[in-house]
Protein backbone atom coordinates (compact mmCIF):
# COMPACT_ATOMS: atom_id res chain seq x y z
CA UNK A 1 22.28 -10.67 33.51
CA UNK A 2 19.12 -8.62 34.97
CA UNK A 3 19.86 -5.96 32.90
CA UNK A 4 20.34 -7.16 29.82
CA UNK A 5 17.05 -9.45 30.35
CA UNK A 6 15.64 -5.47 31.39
CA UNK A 7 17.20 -3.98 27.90
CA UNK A 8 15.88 -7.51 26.19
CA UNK A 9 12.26 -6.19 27.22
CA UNK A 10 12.59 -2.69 26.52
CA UNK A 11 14.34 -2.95 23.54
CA UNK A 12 11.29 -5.18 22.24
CA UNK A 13 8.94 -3.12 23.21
CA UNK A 14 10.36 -0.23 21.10
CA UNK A 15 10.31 -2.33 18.24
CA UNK A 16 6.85 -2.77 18.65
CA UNK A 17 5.91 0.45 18.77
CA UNK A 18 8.46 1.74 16.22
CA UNK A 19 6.04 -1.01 14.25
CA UNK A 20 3.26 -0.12 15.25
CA UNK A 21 3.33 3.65 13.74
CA UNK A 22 5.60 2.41 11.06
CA UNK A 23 1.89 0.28 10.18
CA UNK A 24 0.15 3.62 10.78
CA UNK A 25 2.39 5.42 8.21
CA UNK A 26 1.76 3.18 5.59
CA UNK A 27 -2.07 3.55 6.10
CA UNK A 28 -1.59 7.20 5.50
CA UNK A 29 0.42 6.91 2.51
CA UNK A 30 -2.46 5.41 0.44
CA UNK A 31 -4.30 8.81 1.64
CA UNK A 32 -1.50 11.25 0.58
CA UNK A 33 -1.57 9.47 -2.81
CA UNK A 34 -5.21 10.42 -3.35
CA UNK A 35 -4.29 13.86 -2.82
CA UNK A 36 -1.34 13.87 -4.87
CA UNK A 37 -3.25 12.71 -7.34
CA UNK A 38 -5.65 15.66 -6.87
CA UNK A 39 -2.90 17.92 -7.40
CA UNK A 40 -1.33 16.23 -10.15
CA UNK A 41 -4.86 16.43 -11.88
CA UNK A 42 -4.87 20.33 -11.52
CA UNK A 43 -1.62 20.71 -13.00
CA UNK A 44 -2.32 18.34 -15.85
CA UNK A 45 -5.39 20.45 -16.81
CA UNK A 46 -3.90 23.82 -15.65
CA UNK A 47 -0.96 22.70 -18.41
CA UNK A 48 -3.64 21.50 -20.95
CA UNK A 49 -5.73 24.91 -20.36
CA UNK A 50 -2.41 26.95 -20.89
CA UNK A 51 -1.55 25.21 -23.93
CA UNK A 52 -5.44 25.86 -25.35
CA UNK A 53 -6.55 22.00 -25.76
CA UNK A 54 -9.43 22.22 -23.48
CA UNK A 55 -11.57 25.67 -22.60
CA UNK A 56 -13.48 25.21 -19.95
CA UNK A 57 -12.38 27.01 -15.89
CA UNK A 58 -10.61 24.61 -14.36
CA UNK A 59 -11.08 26.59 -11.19
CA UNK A 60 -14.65 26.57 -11.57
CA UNK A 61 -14.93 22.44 -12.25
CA UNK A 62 -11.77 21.43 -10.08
CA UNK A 63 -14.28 19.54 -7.54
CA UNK A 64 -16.66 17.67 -10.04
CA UNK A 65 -12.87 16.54 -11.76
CA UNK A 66 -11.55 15.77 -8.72
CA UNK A 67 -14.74 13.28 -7.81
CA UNK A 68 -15.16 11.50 -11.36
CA UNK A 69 -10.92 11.13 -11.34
CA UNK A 70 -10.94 9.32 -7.45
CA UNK A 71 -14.26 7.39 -9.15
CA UNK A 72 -12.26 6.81 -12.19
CA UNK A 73 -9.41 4.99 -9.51
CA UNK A 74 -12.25 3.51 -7.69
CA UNK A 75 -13.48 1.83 -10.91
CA UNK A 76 -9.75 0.49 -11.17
CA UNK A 77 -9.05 -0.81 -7.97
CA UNK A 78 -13.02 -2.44 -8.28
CA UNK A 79 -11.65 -4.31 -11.52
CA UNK A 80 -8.17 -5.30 -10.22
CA UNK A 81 -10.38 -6.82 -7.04
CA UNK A 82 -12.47 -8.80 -9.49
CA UNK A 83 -9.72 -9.80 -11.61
CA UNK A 84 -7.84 -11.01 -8.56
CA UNK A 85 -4.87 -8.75 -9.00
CA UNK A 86 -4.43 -8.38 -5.54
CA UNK A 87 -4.37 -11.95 -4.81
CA UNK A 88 -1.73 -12.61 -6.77
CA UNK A 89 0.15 -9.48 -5.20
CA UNK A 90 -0.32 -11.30 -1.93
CA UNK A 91 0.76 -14.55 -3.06
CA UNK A 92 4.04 -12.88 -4.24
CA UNK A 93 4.52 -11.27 -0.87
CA UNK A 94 3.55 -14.00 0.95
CA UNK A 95 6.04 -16.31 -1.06
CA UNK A 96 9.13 -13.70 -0.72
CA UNK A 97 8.23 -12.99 3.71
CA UNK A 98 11.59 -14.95 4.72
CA UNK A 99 9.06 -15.95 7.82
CA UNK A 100 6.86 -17.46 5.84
CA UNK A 101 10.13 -18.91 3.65
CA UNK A 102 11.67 -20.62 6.76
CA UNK A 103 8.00 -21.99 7.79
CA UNK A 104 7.40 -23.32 4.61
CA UNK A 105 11.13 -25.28 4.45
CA UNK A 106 9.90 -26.73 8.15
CA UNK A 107 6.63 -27.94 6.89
CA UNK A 108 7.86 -29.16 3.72
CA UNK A 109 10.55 -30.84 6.03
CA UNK A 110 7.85 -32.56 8.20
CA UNK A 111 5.99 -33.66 4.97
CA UNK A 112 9.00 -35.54 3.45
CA UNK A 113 9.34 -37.34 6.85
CA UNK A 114 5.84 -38.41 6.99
CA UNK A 115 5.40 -39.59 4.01
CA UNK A 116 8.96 -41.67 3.76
């Protein structure tokens, strides 16, 4: 009994932690995308250059591209903010969390007994 009460504690604590940096991950993720998108940029206009539709040195205007294309994204996630995108995306979340699922069935079950 002690030690599965012992491999109770530890084995929760793991999960924490495994959830913890799993949380930290994700928060890095959003960063690798901007610089994916960097480098998707500079292949997109390395292609275009190759291909003769735009003349300019890439090389020489990569940085100035790269700002106006993460203020470009900026201006995006601005208008999804003030469109309420997002809230929506966290009211679908929200509504599919099978924690949030079961809590709703319990209140909805203390509502219909209150008001019988």
């Amino acid at each position: 009994m002690i030690i599965s009460i012992k491999m109770k504690e530890t084995l929760k604590f793991i999960r924490d932690k495994a959830m913890r940096i799993k949380f930290y991950m994700h928060r890095t993720s959003s960063y690798l995308a901007l610089a994916n998108t960097g480098m998707i940029l500079f292949l997109f206009l390395s292609k275009l250059k190759e291909l003769g539709f735009i003349s300019f040195d890439i090389d020489r205007y990569f940085i100035p591209l790269i700002i106006i294309g993460f203020c470009l994204l900026m201006l995006i996630g601005w208008l999804e903010v003030r469109l309420r995108g997002n809230q929506e995306e966290a009211k679908v979340q929200f509504s599919l969390n099978p924690y949030m699922m079961e809590m709703r069935s319990k209140i909805n079950d203390l509502w219909e007994e209150k008001h019988k």
